[in-house]
Protein backbone atom coordinates (compact mmCIF):
# COMPACT_ATOMS: atom_id res chain seq x y z
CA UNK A 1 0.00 0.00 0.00
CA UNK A 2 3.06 2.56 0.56
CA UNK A 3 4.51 1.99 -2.77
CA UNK A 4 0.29 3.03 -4.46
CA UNK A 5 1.12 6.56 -1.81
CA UNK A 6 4.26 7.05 -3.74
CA UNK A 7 3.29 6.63 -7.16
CA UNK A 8 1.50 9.44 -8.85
CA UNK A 9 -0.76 8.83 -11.61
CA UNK A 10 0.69 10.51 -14.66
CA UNK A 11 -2.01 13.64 -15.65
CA UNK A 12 -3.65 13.90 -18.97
CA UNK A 13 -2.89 16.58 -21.47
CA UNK A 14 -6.44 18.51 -20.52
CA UNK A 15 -5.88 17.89 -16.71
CA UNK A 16 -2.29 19.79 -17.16
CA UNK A 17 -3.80 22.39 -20.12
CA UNK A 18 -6.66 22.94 -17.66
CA UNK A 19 -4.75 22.92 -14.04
CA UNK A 20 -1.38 24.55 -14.94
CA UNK A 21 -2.53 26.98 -17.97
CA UNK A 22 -2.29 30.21 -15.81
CA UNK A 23 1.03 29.04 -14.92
CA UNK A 24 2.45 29.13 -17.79
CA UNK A 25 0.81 31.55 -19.16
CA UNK A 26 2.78 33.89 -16.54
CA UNK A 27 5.99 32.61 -17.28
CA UNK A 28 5.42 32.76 -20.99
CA UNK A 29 4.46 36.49 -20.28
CA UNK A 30 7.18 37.09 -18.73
CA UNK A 31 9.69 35.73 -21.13
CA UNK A 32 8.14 37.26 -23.78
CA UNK A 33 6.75 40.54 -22.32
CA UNK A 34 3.68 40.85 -24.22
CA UNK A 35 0.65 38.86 -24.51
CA UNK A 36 0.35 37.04 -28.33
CA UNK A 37 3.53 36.20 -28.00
CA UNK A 38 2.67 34.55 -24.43
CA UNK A 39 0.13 32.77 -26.12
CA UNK A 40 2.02 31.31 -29.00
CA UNK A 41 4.70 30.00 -26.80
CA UNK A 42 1.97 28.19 -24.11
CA UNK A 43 0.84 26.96 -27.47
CA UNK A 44 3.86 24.81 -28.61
CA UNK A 45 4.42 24.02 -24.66
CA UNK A 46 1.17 22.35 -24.48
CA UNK A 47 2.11 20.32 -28.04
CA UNK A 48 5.17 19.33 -26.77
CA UNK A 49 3.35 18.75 -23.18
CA UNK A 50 1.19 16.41 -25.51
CA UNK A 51 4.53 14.16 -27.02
CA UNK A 52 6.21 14.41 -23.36
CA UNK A 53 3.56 13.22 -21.36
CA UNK A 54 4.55 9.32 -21.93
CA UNK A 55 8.01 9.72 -20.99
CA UNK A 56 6.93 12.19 -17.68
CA UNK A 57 8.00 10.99 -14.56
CA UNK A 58 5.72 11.84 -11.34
CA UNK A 59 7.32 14.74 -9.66
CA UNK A 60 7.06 18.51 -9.86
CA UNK A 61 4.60 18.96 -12.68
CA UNK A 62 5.18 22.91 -12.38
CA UNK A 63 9.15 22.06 -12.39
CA UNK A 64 8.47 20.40 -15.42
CA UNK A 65 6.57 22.88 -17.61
CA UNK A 66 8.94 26.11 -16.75
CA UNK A 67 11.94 23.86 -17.95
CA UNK A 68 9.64 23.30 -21.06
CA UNK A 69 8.56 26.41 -21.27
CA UNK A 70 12.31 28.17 -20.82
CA UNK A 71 13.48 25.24 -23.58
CA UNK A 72 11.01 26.80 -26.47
CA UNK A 73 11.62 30.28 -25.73
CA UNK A 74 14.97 29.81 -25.92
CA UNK A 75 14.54 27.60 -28.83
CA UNK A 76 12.45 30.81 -30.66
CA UNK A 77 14.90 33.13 -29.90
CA UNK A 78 18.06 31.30 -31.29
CA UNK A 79 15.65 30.40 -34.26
CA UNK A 80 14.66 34.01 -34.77
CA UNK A 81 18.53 35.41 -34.52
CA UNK A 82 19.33 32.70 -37.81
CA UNK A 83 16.50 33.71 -39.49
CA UNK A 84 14.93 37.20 -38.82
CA UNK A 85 11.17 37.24 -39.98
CA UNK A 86 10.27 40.20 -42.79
CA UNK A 87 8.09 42.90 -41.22
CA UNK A 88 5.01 43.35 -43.73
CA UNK A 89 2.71 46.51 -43.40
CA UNK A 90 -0.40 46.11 -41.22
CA UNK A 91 -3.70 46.22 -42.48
CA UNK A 92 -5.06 49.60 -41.11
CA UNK A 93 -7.81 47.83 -38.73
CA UNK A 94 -4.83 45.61 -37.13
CA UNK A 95 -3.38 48.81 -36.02
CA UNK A 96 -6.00 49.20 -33.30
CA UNK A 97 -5.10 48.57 -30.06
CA UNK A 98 -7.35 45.57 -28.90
CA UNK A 99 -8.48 45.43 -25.27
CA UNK A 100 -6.18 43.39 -23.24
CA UNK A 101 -7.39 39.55 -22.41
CA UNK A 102 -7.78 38.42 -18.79
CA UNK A 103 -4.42 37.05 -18.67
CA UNK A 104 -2.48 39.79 -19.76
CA UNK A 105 -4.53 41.96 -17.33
CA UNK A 106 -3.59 39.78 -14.33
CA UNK A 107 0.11 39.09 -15.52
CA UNK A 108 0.71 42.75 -16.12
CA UNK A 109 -0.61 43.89 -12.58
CA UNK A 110 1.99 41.49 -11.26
CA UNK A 111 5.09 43.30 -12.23
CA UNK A 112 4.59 46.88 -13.02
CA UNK A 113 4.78 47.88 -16.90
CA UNK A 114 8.38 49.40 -16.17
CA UNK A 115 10.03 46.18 -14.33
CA UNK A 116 8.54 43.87 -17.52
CA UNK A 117 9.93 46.21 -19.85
CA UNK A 118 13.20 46.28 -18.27
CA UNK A 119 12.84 42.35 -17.64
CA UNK A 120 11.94 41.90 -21.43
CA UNK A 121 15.18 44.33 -22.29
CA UNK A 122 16.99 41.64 -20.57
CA UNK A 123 19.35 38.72 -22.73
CA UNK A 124 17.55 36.45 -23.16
CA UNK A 125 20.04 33.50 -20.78
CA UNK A 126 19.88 36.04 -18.25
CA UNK A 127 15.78 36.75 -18.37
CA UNK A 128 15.46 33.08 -18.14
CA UNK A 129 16.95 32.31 -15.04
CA UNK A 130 15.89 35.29 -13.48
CA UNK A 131 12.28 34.55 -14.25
CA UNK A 132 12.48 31.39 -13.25
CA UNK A 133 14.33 32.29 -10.01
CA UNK A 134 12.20 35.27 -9.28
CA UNK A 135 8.63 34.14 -10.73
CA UNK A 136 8.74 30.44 -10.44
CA UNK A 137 10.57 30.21 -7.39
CA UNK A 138 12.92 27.27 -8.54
CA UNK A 139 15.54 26.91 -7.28
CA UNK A 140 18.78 27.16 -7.80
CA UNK A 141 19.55 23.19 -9.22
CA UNK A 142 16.13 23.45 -10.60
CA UNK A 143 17.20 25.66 -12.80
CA UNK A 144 20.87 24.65 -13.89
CA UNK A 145 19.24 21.54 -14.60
CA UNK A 146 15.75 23.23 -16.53
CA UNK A 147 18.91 25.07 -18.87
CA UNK A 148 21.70 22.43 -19.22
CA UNK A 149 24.53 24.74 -17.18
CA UNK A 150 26.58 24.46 -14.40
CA UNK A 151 25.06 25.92 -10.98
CA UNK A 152 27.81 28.67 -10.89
CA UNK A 153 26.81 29.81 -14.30
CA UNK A 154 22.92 30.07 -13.29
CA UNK A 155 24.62 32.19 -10.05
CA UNK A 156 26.07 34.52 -12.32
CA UNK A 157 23.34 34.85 -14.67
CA UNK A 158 20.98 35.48 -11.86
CA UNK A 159 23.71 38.18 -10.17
CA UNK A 160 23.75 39.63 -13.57
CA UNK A 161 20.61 39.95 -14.42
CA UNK A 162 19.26 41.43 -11.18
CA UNK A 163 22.50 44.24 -11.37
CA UNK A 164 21.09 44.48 -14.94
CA UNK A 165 17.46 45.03 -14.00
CA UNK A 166 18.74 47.66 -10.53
CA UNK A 167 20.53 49.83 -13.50
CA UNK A 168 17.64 49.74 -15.44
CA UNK A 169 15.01 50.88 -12.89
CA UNK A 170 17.65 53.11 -10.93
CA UNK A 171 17.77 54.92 -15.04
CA UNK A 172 13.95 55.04 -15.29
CA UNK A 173 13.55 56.73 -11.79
CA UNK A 174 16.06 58.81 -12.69
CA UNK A 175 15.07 60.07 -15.79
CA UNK A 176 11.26 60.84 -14.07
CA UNK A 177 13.34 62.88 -11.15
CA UNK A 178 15.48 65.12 -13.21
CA UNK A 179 12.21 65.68 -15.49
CA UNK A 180 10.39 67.23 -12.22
């Protein structure tokens, strides 16, 4: 009977779409620092969610989907540096600013507009351990192992990227005090 305690059941792809959505909807928002991008990377999490659920191994589900979710944003980005995408004019009516969804409200109430922006300003090895340091809460092992680096190099990045984000907000304030 201990060893039925022990063993989790593995979750279905709609009991993990369904339980852990806002999740990673946050962390996708905050790696990507605006909302249709957020949406597009949950998207291809949940697929490969879909084609990783047979080989997922009981444990911390949330643990789990960051890694995944830091993997394909990190993926996107190298993709995007070998091959930049062509900018095409917008149709006039796509111009409009649309009324933000329900999870772009909540996830940009978290962190003011001004930390995101300096957050999203961020390299993009540096925003993802800091994000998942600072939003996720992993730890630091979680996260060497969620990026495939040494501990001391997730240290750094971390230092880094908070000393990165301090000069950035220190800037802002002071640009808005010498304005006054």
């Amino acid at each position: 009977m201990g060893s039925e305690t022990e063993e989790q059941p593995v979750p279905s792809w709609e009991e993990v779409a369904r339980t852990h959505g806002r999740f990673l909807y946050t962390v996708a928002y905050r790696l990507t620092g605006n909302s249709a991008d957020a949406e597009d990377l949950v998207q291809e999490v949940l697929l490969r969610v879909r084609r990783g659920l047979a080989t997922y191994r009981p444990g911390s589900m949330e643990g789990w989907l960051s890694r995944i979710t830091t993997n394909v944003f990190l993926d996107d980005m190298r993709r995007q540096r070998r091959r930049p995408a062509v900018v095409m004019a917008d149709p006039p009516d796509a111009l409009l600013p649309a009324a933000p969804s329900a999870d772009e409200a909540l996830a940009s109430t978290t962190l003011p507009d001004r930390v995101q922006a300096a957050l999203a300003r961020l390299p993009e090895d540096f925003r993802a351990a800091v994000v998942l340091c600072d939003v996720v809460g992993e730890s630091y092992e979680q996260i060497a192992e969620s990026l495939g680096i040494p501990i001391g190099t997730v240290r750094s990045r971390i230092h880094r990227a908070r000393a990165l984000l301090r000069d950035a907000l220190s800037k802002d304030d002071g640009d808005g005090a010498d304005g006054a």
